[in-house]
PDB file of N, CA and C in Angstrom:
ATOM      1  N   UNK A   1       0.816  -1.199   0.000  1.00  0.00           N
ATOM      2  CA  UNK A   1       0.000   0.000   0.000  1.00  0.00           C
ATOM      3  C   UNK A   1       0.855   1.256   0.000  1.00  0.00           C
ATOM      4  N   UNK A   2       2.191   1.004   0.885  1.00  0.00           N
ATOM      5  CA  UNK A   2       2.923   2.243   0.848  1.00  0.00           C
ATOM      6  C   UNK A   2       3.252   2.773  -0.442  1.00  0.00           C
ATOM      7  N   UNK A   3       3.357   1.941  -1.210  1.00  0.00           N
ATOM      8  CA  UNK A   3       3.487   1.853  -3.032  1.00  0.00           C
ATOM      9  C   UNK A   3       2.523   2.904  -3.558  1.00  0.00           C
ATOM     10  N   UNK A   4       1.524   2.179  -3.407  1.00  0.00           N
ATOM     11  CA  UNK A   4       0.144   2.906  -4.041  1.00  0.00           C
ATOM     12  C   UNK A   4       0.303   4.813  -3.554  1.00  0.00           C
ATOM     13  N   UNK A   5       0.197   5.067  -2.254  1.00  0.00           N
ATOM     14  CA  UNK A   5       0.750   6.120  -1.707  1.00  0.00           C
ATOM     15  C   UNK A   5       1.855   7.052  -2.679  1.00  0.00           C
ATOM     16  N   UNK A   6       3.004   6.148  -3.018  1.00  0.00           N
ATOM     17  CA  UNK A   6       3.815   6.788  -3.617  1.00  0.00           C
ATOM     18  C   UNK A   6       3.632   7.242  -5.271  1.00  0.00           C
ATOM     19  N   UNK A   7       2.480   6.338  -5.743  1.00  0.00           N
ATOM     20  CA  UNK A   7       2.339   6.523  -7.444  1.00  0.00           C
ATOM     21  C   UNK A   7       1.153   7.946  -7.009  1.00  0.00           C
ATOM     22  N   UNK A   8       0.467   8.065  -6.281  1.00  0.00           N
ATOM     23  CA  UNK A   8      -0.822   8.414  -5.729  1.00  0.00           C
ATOM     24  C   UNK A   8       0.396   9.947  -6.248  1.00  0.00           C
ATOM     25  N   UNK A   9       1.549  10.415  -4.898  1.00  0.00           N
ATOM     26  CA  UNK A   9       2.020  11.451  -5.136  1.00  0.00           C
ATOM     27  C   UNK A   9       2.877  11.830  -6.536  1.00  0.00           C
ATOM     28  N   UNK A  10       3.061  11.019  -7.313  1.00  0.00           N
ATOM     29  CA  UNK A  10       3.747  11.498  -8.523  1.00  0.00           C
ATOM     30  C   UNK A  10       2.916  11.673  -9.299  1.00  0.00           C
ATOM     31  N   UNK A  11       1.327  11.127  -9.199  1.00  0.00           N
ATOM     32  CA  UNK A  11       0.021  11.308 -10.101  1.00  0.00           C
ATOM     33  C   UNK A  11      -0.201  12.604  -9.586  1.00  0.00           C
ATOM     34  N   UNK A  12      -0.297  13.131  -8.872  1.00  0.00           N
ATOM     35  CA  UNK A  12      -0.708  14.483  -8.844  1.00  0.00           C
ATOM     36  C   UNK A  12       0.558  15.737  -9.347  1.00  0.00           C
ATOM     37  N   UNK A  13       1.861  15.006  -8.984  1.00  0.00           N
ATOM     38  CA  UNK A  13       3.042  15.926  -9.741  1.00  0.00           C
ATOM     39  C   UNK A  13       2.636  16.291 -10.914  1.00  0.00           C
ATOM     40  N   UNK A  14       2.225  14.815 -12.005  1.00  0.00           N
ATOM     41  CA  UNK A  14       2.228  15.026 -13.403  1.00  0.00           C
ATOM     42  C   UNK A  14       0.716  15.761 -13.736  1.00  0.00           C
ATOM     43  N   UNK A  15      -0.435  16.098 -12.393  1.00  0.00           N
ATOM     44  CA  UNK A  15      -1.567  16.510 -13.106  1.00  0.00           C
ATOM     45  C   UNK A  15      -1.299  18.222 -13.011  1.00  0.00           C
ATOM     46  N   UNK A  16      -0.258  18.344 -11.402  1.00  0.00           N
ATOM     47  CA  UNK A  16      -0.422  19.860 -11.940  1.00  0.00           C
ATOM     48  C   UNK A  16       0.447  20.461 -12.597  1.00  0.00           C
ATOM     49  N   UNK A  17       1.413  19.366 -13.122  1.00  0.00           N
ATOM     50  CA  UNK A  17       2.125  20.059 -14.570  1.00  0.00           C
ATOM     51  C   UNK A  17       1.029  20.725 -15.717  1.00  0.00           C
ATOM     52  N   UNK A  18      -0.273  20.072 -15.608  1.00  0.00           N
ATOM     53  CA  UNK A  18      -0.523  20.010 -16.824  1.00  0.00           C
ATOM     54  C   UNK A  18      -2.046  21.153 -16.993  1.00  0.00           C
ATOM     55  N   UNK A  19      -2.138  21.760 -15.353  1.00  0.00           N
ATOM     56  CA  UNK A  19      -3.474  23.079 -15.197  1.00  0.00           C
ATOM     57  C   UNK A  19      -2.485  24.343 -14.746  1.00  0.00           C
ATOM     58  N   UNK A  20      -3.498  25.031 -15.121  1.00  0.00           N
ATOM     59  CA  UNK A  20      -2.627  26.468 -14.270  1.00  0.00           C
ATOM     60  C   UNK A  20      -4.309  27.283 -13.696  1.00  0.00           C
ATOM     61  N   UNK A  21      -5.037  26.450 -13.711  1.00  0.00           N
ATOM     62  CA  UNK A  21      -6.013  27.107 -13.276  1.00  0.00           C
ATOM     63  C   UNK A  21      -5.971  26.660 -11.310  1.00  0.00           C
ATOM     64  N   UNK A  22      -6.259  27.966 -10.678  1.00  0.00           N
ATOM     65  CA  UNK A  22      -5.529  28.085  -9.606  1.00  0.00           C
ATOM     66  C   UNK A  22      -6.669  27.560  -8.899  1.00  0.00           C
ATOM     67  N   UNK A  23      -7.920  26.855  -8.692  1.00  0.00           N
ATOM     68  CA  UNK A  23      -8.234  26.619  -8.378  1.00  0.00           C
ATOM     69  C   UNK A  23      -8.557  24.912  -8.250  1.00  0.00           C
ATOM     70  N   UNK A  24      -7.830  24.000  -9.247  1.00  0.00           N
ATOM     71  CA  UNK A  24      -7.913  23.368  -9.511  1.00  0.00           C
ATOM     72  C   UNK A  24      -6.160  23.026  -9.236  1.00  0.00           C
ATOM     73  N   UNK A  25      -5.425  23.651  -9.012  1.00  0.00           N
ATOM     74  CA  UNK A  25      -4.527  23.634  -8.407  1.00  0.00           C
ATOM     75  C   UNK A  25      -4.179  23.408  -6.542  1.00  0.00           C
ATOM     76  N   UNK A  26      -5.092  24.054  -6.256  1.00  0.00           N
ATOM     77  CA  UNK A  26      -5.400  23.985  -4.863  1.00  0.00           C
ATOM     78  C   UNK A  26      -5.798  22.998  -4.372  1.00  0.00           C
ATOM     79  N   UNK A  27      -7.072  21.997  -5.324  1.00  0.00           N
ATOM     80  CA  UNK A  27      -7.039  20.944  -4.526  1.00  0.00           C
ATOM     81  C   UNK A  27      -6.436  19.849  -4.774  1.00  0.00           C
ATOM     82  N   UNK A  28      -5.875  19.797  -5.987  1.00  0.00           N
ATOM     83  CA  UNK A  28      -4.439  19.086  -6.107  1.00  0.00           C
ATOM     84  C   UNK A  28      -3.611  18.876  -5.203  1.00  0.00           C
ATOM     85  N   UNK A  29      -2.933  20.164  -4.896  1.00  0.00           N
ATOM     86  CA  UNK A  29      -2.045  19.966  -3.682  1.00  0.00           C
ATOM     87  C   UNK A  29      -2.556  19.726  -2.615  1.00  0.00           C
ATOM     88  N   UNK A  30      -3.862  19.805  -1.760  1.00  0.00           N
ATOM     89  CA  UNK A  30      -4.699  19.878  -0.660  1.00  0.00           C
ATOM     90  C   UNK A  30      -4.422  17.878  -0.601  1.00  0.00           C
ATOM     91  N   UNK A  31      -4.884  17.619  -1.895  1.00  0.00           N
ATOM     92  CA  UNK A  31      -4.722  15.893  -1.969  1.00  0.00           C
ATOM     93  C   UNK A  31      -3.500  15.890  -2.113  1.00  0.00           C
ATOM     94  N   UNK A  32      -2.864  15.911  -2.492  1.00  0.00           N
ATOM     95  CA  UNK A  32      -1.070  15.324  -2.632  1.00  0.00           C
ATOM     96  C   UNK A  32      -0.369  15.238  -1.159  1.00  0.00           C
ATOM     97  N   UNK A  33      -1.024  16.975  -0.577  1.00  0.00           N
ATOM     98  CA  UNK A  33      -0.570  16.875   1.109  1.00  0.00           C
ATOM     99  C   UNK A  33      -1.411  15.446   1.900  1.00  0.00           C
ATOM    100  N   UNK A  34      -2.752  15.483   1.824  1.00  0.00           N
ATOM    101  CA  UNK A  34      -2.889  14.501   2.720  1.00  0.00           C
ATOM    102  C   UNK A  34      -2.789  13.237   2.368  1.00  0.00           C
ATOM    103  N   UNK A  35      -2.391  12.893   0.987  1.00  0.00           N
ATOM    104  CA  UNK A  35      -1.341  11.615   0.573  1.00  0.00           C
ATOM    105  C   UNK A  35      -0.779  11.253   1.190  1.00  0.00           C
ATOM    106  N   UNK A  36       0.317  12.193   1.327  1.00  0.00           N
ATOM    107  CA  UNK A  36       1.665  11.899   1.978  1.00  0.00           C
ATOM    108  C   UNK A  36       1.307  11.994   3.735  1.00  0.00           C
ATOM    109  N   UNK A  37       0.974  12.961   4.052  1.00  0.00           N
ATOM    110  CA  UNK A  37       0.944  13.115   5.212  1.00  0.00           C
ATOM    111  C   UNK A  37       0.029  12.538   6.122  1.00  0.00           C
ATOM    112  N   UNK A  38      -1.609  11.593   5.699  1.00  0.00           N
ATOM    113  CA  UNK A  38      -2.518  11.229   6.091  1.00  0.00           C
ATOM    114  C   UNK A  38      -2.487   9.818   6.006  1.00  0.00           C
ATOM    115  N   UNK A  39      -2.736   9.579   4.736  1.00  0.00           N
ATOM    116  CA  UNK A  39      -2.955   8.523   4.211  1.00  0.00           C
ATOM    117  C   UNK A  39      -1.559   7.270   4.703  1.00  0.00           C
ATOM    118  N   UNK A  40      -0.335   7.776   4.122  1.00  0.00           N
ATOM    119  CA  UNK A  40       0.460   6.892   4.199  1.00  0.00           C
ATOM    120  C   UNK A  40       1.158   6.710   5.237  1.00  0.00           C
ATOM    121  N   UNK A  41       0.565   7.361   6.505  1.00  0.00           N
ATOM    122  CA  UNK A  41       1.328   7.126   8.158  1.00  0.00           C
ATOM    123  C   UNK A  41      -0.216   6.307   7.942  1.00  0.00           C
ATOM    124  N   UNK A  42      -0.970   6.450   8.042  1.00  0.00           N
ATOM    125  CA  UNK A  42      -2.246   5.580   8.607  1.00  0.00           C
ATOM    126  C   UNK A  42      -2.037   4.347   7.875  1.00  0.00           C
ATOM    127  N   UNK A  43      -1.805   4.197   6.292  1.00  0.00           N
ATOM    128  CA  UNK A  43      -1.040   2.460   5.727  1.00  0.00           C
ATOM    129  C   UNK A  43       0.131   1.692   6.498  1.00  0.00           C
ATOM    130  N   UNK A  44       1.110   2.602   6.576  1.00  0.00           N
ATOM    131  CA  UNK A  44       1.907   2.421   7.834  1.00  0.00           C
ATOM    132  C   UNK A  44       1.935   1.767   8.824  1.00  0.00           C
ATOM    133  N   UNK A  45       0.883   2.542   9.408  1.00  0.00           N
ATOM    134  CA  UNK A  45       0.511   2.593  10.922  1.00  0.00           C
ATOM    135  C   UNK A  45      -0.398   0.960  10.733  1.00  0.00           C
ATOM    136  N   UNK A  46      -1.142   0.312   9.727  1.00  0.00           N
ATOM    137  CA  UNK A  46      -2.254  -0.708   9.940  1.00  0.00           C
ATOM    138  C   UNK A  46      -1.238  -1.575   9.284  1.00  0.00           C
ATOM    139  N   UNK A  47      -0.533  -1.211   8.628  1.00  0.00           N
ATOM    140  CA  UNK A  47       0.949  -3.004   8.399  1.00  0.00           C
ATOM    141  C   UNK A  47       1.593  -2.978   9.503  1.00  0.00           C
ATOM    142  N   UNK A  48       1.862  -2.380   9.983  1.00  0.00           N
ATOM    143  CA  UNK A  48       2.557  -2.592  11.181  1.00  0.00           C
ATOM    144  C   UNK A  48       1.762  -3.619  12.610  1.00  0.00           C
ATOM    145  N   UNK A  49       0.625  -3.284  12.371  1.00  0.00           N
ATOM    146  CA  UNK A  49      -0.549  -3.674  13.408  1.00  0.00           C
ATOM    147  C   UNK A  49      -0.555  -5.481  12.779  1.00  0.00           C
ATOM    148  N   UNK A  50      -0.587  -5.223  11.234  1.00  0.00           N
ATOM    149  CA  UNK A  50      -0.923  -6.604  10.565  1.00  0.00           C
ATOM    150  C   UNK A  50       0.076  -7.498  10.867  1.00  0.00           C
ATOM    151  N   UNK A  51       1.415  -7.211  10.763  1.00  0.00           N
ATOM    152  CA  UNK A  51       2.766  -7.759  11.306  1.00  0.00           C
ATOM    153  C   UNK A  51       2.907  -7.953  12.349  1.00  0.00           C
ATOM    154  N   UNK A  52       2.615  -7.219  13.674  1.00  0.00           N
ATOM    155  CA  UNK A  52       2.789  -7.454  15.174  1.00  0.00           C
ATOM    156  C   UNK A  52       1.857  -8.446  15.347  1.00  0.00           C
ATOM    157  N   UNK A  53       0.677  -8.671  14.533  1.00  0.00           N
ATOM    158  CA  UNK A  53      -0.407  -9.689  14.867  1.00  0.00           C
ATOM    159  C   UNK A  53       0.357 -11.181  14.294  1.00  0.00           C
ATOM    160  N   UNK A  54       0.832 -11.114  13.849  1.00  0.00           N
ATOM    161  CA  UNK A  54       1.194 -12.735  12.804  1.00  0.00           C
ATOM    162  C   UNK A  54       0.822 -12.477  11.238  1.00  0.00           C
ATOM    163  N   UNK A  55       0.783 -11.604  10.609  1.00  0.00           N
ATOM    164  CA  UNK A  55       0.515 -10.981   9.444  1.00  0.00           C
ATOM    165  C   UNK A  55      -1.249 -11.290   8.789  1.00  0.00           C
ATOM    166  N   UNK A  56      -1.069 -11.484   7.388  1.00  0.00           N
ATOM    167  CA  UNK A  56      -2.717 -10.818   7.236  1.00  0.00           C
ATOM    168  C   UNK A  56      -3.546 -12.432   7.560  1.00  0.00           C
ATOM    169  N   UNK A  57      -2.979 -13.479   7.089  1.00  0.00           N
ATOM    170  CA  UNK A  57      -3.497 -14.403   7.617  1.00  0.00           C
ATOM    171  C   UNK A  57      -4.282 -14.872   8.723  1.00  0.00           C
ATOM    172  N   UNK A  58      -3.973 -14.429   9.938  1.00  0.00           N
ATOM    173  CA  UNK A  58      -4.026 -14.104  11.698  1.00  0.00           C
ATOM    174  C   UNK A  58      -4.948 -13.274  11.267  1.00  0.00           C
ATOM    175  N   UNK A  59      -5.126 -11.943  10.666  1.00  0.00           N
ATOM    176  CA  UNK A  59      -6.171 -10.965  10.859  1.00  0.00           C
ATOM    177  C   UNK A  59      -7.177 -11.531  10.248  1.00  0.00           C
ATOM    178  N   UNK A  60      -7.409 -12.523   9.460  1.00  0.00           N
ATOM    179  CA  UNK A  60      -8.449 -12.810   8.500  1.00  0.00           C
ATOM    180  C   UNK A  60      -8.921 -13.690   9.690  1.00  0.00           C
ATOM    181  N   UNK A  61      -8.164 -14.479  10.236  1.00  0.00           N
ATOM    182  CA  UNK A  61      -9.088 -15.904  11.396  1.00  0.00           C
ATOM    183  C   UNK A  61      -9.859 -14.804  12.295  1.00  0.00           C
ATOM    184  N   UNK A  62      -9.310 -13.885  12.408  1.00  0.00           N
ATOM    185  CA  UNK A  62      -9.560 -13.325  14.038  1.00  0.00           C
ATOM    186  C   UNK A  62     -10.826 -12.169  13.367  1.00  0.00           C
ATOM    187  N   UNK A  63     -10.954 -11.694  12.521  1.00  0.00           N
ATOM    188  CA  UNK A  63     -12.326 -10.892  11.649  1.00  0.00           C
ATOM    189  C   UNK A  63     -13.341 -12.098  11.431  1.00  0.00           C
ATOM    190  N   UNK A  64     -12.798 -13.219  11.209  1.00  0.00           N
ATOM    191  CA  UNK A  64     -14.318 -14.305  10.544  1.00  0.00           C
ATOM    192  C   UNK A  64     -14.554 -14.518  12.098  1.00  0.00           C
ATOM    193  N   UNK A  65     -13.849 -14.715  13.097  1.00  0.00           N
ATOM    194  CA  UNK A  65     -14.211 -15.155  14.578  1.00  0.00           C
ATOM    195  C   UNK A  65     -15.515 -14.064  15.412  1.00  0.00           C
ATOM    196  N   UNK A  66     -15.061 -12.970  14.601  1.00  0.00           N
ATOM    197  CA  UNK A  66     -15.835 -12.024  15.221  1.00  0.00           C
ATOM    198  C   UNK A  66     -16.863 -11.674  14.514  1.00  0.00           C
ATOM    199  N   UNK A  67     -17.258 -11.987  13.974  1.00  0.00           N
ATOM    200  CA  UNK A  67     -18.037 -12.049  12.656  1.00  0.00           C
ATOM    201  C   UNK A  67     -18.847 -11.071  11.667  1.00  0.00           C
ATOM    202  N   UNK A  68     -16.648 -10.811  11.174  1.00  0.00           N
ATOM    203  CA  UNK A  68     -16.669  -9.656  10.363  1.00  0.00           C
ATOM    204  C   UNK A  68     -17.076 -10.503   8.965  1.00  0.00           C
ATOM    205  N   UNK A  69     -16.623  -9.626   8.092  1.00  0.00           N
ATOM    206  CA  UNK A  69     -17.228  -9.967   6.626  1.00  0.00           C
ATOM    207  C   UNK A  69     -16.662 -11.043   5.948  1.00  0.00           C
ATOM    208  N   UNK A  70     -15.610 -11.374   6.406  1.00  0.00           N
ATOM    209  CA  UNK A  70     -15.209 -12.524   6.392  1.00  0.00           C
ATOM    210  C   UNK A  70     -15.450 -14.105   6.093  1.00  0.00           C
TER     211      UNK A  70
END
């Protein structure tokens, strides 16, 4: 996912190469910031959780146990 995160911020590099309309600029960067800064501590932050557990395997027994969607 941290991946995805990273194409996520070079997709918005190459979109506001390509406006100069300043409003459409704004929320470009508004998303590119909370890309980086939101999104990919919170992907982060839930592999890390998935790994300390026994990885995604472990999370899948322990969601059908509880009877997530699973």
């Amino acid at each position: 996912m941290v991946g995805l995160e990273g194409y996520n911020a070079a997709m918005y590099d190459r979109l506001l190469s390509t406006t100069r309309n300043p409003d459409i600029i704004t929320v470009l960067r508004n998303l590119q910031q909370a890309s980086k800064e939101r999104h990919l501590p919170a992907f982060q932050q839930c592999v890390s959780r998935v790994e300390g557990a026994g990885g995604m395997a472990h999370g899948a027994k322990h969601r059908r146990g509880r009877g997530g969607l699973t």
